[in-house]
N, C-alpha and C. Protein backbone atom coordinates (compact mmCIF):
# COMPACT_ATOMS: atom_id res chain seq x y z
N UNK A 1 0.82 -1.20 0.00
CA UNK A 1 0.00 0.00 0.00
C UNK A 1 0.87 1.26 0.00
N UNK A 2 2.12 1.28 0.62
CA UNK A 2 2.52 2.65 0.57
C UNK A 2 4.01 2.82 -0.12
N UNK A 3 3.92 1.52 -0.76
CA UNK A 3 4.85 1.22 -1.73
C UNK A 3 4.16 1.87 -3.43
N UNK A 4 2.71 1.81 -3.17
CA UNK A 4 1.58 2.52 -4.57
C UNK A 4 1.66 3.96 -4.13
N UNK A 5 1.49 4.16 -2.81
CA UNK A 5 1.24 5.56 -2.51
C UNK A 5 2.36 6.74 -3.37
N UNK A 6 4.15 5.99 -3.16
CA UNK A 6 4.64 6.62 -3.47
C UNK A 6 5.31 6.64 -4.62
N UNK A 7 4.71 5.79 -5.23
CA UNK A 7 5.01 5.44 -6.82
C UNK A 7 3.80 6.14 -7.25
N UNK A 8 2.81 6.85 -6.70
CA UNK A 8 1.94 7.95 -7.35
C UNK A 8 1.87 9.19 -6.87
N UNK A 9 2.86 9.48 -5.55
CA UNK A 9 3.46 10.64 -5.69
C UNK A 9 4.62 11.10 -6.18
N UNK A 10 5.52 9.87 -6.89
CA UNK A 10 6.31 10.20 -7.94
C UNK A 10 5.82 10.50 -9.28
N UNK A 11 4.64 9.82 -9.40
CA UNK A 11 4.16 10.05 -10.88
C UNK A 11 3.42 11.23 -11.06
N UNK A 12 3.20 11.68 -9.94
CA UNK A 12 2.02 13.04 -9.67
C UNK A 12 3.23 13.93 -9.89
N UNK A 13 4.63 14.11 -9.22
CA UNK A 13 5.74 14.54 -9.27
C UNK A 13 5.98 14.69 -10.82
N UNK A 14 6.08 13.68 -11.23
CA UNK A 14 6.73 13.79 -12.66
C UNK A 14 5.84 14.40 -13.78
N UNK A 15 4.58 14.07 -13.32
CA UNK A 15 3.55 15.18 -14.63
C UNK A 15 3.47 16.47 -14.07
N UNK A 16 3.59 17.00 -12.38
CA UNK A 16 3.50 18.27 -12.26
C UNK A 16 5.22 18.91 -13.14
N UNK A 17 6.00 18.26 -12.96
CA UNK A 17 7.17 18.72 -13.81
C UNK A 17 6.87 18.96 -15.01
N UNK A 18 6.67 17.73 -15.61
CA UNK A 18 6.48 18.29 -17.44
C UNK A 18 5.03 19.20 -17.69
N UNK A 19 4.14 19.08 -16.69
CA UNK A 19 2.80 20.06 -17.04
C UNK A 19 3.45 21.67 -16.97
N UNK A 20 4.45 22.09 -15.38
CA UNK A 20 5.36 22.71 -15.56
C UNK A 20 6.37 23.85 -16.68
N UNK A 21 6.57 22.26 -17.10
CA UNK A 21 7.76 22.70 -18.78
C UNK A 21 6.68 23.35 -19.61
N UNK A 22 5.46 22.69 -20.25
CA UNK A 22 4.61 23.02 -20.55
C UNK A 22 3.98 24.87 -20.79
N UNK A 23 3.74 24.93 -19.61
CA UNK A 23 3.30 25.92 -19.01
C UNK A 23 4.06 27.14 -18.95
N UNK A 24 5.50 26.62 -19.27
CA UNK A 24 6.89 27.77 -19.28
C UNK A 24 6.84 27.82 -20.97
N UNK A 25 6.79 26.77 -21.89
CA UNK A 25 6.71 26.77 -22.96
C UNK A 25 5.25 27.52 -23.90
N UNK A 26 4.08 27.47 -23.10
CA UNK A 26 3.41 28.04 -23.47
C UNK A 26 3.71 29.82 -23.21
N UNK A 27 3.82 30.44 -22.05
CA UNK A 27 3.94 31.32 -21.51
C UNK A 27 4.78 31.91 -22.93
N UNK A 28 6.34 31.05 -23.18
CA UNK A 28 6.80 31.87 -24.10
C UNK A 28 6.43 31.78 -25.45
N UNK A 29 5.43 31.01 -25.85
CA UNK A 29 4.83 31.32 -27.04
C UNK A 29 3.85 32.76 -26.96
N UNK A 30 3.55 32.93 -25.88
CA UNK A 30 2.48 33.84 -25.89
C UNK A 30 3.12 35.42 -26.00
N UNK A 31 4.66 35.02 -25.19
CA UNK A 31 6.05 36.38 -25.15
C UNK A 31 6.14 36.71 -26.25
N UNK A 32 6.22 35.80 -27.53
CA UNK A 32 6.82 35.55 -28.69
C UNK A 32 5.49 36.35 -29.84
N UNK A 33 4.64 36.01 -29.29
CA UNK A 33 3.36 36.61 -30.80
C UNK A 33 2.93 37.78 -30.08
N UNK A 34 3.50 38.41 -28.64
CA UNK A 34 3.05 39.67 -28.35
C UNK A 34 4.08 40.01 -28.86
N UNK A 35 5.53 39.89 -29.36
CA UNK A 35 6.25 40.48 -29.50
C UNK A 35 6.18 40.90 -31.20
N UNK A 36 5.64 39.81 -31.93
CA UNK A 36 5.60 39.57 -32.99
C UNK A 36 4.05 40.53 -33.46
N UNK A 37 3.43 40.77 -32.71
CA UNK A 37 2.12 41.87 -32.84
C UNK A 37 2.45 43.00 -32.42
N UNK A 38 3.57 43.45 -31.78
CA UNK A 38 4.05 45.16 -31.38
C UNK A 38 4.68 45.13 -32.52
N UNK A 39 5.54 44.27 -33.39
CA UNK A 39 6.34 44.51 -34.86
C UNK A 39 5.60 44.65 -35.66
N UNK A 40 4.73 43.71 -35.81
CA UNK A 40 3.85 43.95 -36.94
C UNK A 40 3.01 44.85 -36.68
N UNK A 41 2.66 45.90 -35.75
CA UNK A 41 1.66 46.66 -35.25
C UNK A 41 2.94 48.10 -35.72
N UNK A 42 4.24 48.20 -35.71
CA UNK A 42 5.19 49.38 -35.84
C UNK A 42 5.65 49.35 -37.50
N UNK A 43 5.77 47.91 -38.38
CA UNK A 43 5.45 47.92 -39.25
C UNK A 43 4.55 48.05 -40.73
N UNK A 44 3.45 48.28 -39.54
CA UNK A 44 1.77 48.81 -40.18
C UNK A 44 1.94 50.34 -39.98
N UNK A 45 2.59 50.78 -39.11
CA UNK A 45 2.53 52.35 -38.81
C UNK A 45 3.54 53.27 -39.72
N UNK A 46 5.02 52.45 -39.88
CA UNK A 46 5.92 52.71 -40.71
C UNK A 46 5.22 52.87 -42.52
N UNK A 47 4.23 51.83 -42.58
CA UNK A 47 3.93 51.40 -44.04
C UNK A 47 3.04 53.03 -44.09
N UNK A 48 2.10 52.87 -43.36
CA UNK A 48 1.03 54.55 -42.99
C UNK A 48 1.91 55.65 -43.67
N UNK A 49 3.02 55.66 -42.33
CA UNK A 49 3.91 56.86 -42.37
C UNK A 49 4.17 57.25 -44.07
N UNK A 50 4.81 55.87 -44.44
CA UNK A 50 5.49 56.14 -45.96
C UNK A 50 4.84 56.53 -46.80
N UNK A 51 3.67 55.73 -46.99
CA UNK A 51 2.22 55.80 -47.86
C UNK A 51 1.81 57.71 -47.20
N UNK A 52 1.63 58.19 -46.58
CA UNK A 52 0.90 59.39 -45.95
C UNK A 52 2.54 60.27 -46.87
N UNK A 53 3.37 60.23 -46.46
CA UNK A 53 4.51 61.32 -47.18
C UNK A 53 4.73 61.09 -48.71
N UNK A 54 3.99 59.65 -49.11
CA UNK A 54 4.41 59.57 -50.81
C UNK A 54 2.79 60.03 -51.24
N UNK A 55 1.74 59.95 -50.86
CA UNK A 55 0.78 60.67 -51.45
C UNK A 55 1.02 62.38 -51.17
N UNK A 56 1.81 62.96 -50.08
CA UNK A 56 1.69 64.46 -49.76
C UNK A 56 2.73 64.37 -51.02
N UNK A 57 3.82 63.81 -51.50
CA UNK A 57 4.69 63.95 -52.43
C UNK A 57 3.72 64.20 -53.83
N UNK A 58 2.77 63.43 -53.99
CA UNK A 58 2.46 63.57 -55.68
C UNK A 58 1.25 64.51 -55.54
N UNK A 59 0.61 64.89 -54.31
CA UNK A 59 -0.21 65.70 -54.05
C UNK A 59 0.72 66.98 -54.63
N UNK A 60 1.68 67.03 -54.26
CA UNK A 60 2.17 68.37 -54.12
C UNK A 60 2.81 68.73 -55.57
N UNK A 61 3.49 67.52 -56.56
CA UNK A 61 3.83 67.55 -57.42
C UNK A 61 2.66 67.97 -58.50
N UNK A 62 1.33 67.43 -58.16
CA UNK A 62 0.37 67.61 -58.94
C UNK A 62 -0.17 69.12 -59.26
N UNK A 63 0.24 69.78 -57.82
CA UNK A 63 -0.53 70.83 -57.40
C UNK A 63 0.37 72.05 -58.29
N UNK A 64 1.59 71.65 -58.84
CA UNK A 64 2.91 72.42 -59.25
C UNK A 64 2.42 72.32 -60.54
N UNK A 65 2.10 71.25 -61.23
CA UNK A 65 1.49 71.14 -62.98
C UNK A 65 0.54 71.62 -63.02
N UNK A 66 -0.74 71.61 -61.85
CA UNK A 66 -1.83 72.41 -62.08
C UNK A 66 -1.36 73.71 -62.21
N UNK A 67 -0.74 74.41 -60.80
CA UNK A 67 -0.52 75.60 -61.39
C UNK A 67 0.06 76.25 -62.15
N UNK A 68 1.33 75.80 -62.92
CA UNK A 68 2.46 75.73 -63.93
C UNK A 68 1.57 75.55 -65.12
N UNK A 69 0.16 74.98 -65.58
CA UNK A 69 -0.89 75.17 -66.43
C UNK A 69 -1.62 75.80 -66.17
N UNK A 70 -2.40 76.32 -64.88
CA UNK A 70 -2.90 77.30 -65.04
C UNK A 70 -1.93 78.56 -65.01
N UNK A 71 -1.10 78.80 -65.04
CA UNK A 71 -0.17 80.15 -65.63
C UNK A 71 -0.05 80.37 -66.35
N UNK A 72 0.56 79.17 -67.43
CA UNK A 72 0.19 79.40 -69.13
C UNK A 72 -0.91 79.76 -69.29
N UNK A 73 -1.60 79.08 -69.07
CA UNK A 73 -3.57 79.14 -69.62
C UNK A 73 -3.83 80.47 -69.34
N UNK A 74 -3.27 81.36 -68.51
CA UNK A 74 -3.48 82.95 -68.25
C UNK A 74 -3.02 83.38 -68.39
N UNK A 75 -1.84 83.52 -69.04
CA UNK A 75 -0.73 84.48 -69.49
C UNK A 75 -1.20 84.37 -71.41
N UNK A 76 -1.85 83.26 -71.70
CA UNK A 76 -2.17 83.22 -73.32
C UNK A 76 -3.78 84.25 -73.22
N UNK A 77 -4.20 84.15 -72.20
CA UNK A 77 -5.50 84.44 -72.62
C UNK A 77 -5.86 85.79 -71.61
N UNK A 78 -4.68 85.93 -71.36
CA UNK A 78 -4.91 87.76 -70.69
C UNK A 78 -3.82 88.92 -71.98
């Protein structure tokens, strides 16, 4: 009888260990895709950033032909 007892508090022993490992291994999966969602969350902001300064770029280029045509267009017809 207490020859079972402690051959199932070794075995209780040995799954609280690997449930343990487990539990450390999960933890750092969870370290790992928060870390991997603040990158991809600074990489979505970077993409914004670029995209927001290359449309003010052709915005502004556009705005130079409009008026560079409308100058001609008023200098012929004044």
């Amino acid at each position: 009888m207490v020859k079972q007892q402690v051959e199932e508090i070794e075995r209780l022993r040995a799954d609280n260990k690997r449930l343990m490992i487990l539990l450390e291994q999960q933890n750092q999966i969870i370290l790992n895709s928060q870390e991997l969602q603040k990158k991809a969350l600074n990489n979505t902001e970077l993409l914004l950033l670029e995209k927001r300064e290359e449309l003010k770029r052709r915005a502004e280029e556009y705005n130079k032909r409009r008026n560079h045509w409308f100058k001609k267009f008023k200098i012929k017809f004044t």
